[in-house]
Protein backbone atom coordinates (compact mmCIF):
# COMPACT_ATOMS: atom_id res chain seq x y z
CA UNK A 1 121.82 53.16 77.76
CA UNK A 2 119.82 50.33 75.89
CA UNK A 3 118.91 51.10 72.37
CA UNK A 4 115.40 51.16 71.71
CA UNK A 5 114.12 49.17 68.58
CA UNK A 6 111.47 51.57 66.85
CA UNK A 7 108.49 50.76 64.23
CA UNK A 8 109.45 53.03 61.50
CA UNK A 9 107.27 54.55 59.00
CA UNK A 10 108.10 53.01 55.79
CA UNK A 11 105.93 55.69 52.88
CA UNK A 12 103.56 58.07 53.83
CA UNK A 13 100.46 55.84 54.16
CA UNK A 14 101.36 53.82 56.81
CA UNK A 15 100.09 54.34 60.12
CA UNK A 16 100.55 51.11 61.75
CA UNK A 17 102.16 47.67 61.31
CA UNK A 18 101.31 44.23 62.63
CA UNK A 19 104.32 42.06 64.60
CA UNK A 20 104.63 38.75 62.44
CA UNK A 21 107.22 37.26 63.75
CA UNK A 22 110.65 37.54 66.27
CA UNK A 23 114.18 36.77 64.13
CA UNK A 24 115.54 36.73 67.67
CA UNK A 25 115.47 35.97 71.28
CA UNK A 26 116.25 37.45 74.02
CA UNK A 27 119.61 37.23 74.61
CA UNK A 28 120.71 36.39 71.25
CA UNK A 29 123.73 38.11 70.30
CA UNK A 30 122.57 41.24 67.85
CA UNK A 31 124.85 43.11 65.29
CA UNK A 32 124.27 46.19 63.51
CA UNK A 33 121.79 45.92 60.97
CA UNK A 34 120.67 42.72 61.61
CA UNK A 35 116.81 41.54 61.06
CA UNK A 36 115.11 41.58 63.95
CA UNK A 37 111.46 41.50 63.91
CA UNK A 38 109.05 40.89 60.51
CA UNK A 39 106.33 43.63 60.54
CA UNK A 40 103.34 43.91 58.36
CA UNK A 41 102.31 47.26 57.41
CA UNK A 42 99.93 48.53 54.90
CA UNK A 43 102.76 49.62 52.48
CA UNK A 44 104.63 45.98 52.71
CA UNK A 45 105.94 43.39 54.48
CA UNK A 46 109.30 44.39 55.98
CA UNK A 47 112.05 43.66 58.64
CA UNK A 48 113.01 46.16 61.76
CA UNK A 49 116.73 46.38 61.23
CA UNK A 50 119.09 46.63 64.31
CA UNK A 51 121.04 50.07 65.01
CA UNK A 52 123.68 48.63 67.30
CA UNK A 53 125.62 46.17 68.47
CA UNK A 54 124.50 44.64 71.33
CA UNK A 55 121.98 41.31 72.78
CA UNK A 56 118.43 41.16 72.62
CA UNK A 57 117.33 42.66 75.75
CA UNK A 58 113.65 42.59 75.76
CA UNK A 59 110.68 41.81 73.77
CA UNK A 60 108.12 44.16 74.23
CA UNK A 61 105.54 43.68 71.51
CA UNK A 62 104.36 39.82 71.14
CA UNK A 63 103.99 38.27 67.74
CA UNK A 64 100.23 39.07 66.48
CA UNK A 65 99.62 42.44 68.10
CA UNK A 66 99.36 45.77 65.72
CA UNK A 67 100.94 49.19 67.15
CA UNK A 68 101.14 52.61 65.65
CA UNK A 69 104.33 53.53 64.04
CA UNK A 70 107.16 55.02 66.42
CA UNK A 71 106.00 52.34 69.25
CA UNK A 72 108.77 50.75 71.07
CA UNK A 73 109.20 47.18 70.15
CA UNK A 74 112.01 46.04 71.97
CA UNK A 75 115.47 46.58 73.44
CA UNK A 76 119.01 45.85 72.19
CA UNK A 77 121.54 46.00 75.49
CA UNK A 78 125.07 47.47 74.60
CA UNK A 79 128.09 45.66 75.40
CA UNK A 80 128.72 46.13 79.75
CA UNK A 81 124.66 46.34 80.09
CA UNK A 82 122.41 44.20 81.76
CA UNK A 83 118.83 43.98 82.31
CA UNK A 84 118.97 46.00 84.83
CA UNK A 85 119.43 48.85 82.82
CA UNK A 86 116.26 48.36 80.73
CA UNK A 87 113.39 51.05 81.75
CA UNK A 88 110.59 50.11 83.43
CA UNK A 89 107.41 48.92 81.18
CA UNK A 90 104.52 51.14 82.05
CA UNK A 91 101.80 48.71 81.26
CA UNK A 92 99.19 51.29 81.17
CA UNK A 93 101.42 53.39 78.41
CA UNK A 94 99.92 53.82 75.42
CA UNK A 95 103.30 52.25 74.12
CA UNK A 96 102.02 49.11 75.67
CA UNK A 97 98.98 48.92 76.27
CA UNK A 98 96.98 46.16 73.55
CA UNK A 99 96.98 47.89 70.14
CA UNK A 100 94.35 45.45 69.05
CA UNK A 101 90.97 45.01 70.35
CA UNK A 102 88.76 41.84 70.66
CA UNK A 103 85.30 42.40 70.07
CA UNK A 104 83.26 40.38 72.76
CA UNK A 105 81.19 39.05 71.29
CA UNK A 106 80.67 35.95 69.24
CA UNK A 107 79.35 35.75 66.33
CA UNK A 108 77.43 32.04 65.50
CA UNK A 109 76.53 30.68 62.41
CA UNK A 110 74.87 27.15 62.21
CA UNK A 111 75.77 26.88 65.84
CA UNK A 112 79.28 26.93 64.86
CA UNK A 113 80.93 29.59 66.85
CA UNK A 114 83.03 32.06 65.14
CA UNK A 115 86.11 33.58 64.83
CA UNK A 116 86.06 37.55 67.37
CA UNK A 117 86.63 40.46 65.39
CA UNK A 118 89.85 42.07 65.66
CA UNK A 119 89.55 45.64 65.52
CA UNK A 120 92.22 48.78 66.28
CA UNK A 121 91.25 51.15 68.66
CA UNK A 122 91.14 54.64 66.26
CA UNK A 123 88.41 51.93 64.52
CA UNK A 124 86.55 50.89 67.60
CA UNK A 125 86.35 54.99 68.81
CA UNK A 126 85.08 55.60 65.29
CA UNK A 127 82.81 52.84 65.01
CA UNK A 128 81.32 54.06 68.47
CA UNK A 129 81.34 57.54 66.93
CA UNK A 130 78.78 56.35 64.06
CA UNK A 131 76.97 53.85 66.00
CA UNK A 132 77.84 51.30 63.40
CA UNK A 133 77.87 47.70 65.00
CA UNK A 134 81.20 46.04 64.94
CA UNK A 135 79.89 42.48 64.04
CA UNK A 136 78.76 43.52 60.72
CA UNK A 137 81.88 44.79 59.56
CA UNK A 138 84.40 42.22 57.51
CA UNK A 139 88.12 43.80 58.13
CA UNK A 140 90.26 44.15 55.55
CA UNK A 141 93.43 44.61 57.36
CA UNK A 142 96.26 42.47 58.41
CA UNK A 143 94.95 38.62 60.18
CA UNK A 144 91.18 40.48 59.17
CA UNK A 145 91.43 43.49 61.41
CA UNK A 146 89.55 46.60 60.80
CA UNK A 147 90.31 49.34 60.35
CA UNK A 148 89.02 52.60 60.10
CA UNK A 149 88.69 52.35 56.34
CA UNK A 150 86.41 49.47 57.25
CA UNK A 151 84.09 51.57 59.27
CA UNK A 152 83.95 54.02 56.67
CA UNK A 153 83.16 51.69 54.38
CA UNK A 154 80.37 50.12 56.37
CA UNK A 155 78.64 54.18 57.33
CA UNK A 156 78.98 54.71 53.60
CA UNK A 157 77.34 51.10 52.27
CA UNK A 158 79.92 50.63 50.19
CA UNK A 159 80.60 47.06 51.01
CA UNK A 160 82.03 45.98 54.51
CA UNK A 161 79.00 43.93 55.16
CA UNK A 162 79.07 41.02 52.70
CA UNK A 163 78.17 37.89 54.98
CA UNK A 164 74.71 37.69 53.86
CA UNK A 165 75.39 38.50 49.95
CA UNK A 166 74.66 34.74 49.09
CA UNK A 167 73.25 31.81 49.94
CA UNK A 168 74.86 29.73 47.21
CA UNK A 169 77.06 26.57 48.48
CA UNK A 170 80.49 27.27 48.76
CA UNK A 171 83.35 24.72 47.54
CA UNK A 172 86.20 26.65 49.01
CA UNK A 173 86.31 30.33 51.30
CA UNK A 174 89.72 31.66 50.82
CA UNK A 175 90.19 34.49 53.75
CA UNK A 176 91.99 38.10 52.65
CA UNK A 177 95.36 38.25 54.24
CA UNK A 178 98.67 39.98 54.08
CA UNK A 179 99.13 40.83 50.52
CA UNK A 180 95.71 40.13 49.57
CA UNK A 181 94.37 42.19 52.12
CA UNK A 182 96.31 45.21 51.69
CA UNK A 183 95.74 45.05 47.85
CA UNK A 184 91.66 45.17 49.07
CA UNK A 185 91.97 47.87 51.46
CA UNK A 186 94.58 50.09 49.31
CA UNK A 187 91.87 49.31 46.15
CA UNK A 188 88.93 50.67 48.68
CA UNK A 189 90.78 53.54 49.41
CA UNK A 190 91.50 53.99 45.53
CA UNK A 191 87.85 53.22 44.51
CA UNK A 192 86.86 56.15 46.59
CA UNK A 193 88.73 58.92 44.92
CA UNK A 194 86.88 61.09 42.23
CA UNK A 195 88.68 59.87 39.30
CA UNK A 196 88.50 60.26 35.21
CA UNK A 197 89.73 57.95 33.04
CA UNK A 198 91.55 59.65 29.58
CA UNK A 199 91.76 57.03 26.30
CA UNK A 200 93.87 57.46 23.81
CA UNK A 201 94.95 55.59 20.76
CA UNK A 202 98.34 56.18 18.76
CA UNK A 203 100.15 55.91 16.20
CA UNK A 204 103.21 53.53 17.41
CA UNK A 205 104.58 52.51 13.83
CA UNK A 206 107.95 53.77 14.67
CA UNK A 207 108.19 52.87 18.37
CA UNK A 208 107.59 49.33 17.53
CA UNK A 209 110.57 49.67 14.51
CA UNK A 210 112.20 51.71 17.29
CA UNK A 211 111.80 47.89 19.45
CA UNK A 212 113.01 45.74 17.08
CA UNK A 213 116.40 47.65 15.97
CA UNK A 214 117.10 47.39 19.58
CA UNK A 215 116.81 43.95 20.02
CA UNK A 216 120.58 43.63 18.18
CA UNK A 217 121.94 46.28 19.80
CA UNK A 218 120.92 45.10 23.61
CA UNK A 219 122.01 41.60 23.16
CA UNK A 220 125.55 42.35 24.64
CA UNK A 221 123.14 43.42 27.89
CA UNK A 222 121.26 39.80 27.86
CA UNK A 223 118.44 41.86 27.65
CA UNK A 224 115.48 41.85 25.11
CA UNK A 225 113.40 45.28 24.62
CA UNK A 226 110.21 45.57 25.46
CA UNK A 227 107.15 48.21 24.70
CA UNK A 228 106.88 48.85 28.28
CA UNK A 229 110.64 50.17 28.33
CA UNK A 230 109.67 53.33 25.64
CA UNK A 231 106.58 54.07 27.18
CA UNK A 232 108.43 54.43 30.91
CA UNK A 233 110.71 56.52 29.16
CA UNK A 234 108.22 58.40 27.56
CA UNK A 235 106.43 59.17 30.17
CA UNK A 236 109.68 60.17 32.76
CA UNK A 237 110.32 63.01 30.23
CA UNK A 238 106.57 63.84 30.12
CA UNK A 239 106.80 63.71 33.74
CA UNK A 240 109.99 66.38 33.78
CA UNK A 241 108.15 69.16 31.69
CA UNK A 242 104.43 68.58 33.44
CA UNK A 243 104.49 70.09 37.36
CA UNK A 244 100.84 69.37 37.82
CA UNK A 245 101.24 65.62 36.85
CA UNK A 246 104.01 64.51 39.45
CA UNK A 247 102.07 65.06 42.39
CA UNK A 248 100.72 64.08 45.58
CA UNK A 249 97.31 65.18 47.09
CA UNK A 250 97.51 64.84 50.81
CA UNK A 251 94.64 66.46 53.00
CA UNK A 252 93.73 69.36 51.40
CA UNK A 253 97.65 70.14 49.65
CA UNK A 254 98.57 69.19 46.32
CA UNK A 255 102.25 68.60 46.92
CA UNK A 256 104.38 69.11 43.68
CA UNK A 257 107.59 66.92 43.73
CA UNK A 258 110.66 67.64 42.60
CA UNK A 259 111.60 63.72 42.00
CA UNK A 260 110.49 61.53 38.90
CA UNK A 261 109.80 58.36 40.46
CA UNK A 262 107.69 56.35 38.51
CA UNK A 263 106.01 53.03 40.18
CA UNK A 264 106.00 50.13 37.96
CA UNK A 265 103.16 47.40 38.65
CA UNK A 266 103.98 43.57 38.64
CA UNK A 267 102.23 40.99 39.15
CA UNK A 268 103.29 38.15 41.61
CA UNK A 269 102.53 35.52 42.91
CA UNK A 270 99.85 36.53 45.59
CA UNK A 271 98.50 39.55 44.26
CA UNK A 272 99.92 42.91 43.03
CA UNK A 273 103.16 45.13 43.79
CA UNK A 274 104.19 48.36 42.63
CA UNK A 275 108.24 49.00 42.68
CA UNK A 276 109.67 52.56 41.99
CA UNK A 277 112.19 53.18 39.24
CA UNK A 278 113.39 56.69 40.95
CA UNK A 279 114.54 59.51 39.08
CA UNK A 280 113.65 57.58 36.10
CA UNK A 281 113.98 61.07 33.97
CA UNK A 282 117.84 61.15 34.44
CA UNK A 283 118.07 57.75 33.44
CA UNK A 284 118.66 56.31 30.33
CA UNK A 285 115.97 53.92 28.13
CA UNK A 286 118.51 50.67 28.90
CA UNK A 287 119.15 51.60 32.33
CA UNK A 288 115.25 51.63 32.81
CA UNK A 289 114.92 48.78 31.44
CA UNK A 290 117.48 46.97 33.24
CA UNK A 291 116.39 48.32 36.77
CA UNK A 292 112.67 47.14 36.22
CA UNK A 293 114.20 43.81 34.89
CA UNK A 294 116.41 43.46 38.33
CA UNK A 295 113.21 45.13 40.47
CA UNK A 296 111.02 42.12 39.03
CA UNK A 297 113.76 39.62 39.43
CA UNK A 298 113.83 41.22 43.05
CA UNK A 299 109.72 40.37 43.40
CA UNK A 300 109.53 37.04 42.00
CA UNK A 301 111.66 35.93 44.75
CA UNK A 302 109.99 38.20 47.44
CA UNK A 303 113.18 39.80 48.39
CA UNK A 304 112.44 43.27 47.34
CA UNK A 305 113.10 45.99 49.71
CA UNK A 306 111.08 49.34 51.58
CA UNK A 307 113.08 51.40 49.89
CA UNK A 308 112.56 50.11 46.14
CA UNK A 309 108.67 49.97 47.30
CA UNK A 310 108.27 53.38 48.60
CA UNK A 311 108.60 56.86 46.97
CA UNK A 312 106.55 56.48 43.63
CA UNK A 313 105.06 60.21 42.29
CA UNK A 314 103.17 58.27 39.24
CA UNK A 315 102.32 54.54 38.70
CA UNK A 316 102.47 52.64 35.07
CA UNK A 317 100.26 49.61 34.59
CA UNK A 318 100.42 47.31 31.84
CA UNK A 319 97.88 44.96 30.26
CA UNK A 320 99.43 45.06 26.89
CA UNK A 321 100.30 41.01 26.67
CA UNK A 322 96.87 40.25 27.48
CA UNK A 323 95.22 41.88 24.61
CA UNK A 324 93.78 44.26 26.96
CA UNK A 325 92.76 47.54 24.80
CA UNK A 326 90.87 49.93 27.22
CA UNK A 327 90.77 49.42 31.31
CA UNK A 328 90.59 52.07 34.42
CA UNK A 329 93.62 51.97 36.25
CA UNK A 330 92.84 52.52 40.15
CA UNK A 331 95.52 55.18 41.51
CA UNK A 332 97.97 54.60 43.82
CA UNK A 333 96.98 57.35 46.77
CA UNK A 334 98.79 60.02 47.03
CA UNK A 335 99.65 59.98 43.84
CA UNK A 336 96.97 61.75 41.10
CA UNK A 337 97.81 60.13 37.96
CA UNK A 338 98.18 56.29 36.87
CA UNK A 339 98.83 55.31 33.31
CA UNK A 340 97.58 52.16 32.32
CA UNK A 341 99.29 50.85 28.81
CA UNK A 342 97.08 48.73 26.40
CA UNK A 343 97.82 46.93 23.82
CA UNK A 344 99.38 47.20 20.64
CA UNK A 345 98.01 46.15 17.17
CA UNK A 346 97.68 46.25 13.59
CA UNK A 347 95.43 47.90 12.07
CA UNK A 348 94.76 49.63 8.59
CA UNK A 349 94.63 53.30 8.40
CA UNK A 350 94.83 55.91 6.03
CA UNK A 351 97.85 57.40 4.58
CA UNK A 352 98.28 59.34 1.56
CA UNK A 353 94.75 58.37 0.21
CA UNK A 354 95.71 54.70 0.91
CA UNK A 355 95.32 52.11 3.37
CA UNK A 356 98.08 50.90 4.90
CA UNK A 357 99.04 48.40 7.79
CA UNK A 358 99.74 49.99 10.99
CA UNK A 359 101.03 49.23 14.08
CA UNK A 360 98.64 51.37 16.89
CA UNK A 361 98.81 51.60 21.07
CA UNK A 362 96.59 52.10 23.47
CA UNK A 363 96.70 54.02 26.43
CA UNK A 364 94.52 54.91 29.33
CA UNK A 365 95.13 57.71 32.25
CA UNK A 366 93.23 57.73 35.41
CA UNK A 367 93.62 61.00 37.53
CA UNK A 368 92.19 62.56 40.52
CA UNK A 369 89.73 65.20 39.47
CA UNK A 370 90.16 66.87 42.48
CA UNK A 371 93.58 68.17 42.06
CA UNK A 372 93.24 67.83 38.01
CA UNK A 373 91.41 68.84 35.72
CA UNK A 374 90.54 67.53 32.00
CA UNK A 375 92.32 69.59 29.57
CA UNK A 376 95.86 70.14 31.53
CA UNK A 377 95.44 65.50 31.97
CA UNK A 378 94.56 65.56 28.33
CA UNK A 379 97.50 67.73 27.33
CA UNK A 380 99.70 65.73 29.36
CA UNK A 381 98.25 62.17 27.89
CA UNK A 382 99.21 63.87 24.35
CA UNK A 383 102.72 64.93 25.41
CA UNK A 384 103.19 60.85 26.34
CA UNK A 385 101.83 60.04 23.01
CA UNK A 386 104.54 62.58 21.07
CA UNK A 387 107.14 60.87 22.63
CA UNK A 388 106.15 57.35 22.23
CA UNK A 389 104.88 57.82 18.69
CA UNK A 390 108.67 59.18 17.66
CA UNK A 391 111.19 57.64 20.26
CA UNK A 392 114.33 59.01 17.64
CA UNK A 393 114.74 61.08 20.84
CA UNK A 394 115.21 58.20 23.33
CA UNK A 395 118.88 57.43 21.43
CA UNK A 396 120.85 61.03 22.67
């Protein structure tokens, strides 16, 4: 029986993915775990991988279209089948059937006639739903689809209809794809949340000491300390000993998770990624910081995988070598906390009647208010600081 080649859900977020491009053809010889198909989804950009043996059999989603996750992309034929084994395509399944929308009409500016909107059909029902007119809407998603974020967006005000904002020449229009796009729409999504923002100086004399005495003793690794490595470390064994703070809010469930899996932010070259260090609280401060050393390697040259993108139950941003003192981190839905680390400077404070040089961090948490509260965040923002401000600990 031919093997089917599914869209799988890669995290918990993604509903749907867009078909970028074929690896193969049909009838191109196919071995297990092969790429077969680049997908787009809302989480990242991925490959199907192949679960047999076999040849190409059939293509059954084109390059361009978007299709909700499980949806039957294809065929692989085992060895002794032939086409006429496939099943039939129902063209009227919804399996088949267009996953993406072209709104009919055409919008002109100038006299110059525009591209149609693309829109998915849960958007289009909503968008019917609300009486909101498609042609104002800018998507956000994949190739500027919308989505149903969009529409919300648009009932709500919040900022789907921008063509009209300005009237100012423009040198250069830059259009909100892949990466780009899904930072916008998972920044939305963020931007929406009820969320508080915790600061917090401290006192990082010794951490900083802590840094330096390392730099000898990790040289054998290749690999220079950084801040960033004590306050991961901090904050996996603040993590460990707070429930309430590695969590995900889904619907109307806070979901309490065993796992410490803490996603890292990095910058690249087309926007923003978060990898996961998982179980970071059974791991040790050098094996930390070697994993986010390899997991930025890894992004730099865009060959990260699903699986070292997916699974995060708190995010850690860093603005430190910026100068950046105090900034709102956006969360990372589902997740209800995000730490965002500031920098770190010298400053003179009082100690024993005296003023003295000292070296002093910033840090900032964002949480969701609606499945935390201020004292219990506050509590856990101090627990952070006690281990960052004396990291003797991170040596056992």
């Amino acid at each position: 029986m031919p093997t089917p080649i599914i869209l799988p859900q890669w995290g918990m977020g993604m509903n749907d993915g867009q078909v970028m491009k074929w690896l193969k053809s049909v009838g191109d010889p196919i071995s297990k775990s092969d790429n077969l198909v680049e997908i787009e989804s809302s989480k990242v950009n991925a490959e199907v991988e192949s679960t047999a043996d076999g040849t190409l059999g059939r293509i059954d989603v084109e390059e361009g279209r978007v299709v909700a996750v499980g949806t039957t992309l294809g065929y692989i034929l085992l060895s002794g089948e032939t086409e006429k084994d496939l099943p039939v395509l129902n063209l009227q399944s919804p399996e088949a059937s267009p996953p993406v929308e072209l709104n009919q009409k055409e919008a002109v500016v100038s006299g110059v006639p525009q591209k149609r909107k693309v829109i998915t059909p849960r958007a289009r029902r909503l968008a019917n739903q609300l009486n909101i007119d498609i042609d104002a809407i800018d998507g956000t998603g994949p190739s500027g689809r919308i989505t149903e974020d969009d529409v919300k967006n648009a009932q709500s005000g919040s900022g789907a209809t921008q063509a009209n904002a300005s009237d100012l020449p423009v040198e250069k229009v830059v259009k909100l794809e892949r990466l780009r796009a899904t930072i916008a729409r998972r920044m939305t999504e963020s931007a929406s949340i009820p969320t508080v923002t915790l600061n917090m100086t401290v006192d990082v004399n010794s951490a900083v000491e802590f840094q330096k005495r390392l730099v000898s003793e990790w040289r054998k690794h290749k690999l220079r300390p950084q801040y960033q490595d004590l306050v991961l470390k901090a904050t996996a064994r603040a993590l460990s000993e707070t429930q309430e703070a590695n969590a995900h809010l889904v619907d109307n469930e806070i979901r309490f998770i065993k796992e410490v899996n803490i996603g890292v932010a990095m910058a690249v070259k087309d926007g923003l990624i978060v990898p996961v260090v998982k179980n970071a609280d059974k791991k040790t401060l050098l094996e930390i910081a070697m994993e986010v050393r390899d997991l930025a390697k890894k992004s730099r040259a865009n060959s990260i995988t699903v699986d070292e993108m997916s699974g995060s139950t708190f995010s850690v941003t860093t603005l430190e070598s910026f100068g950046i003192e105090v900034f709102n981190p956006l969360l990372n839905p589902p997740e209800i906390g995000i730490l965002g680390v500031g920098s770190v400077d010298l400053v003179p404070l009082f100690e024993d009647e005296k003023i003295v040089p000292r070296s002093v961090g910033h840090l900032n948490l964002t949480f969701d208010h609606r499945a935390w509260d201020g004292a219990p965040a506050s509590n856990f923002l101090k627990t952070i600081s006690k281990y960052i401000s004396d990291p003797s600990w991170m040596d056992e």
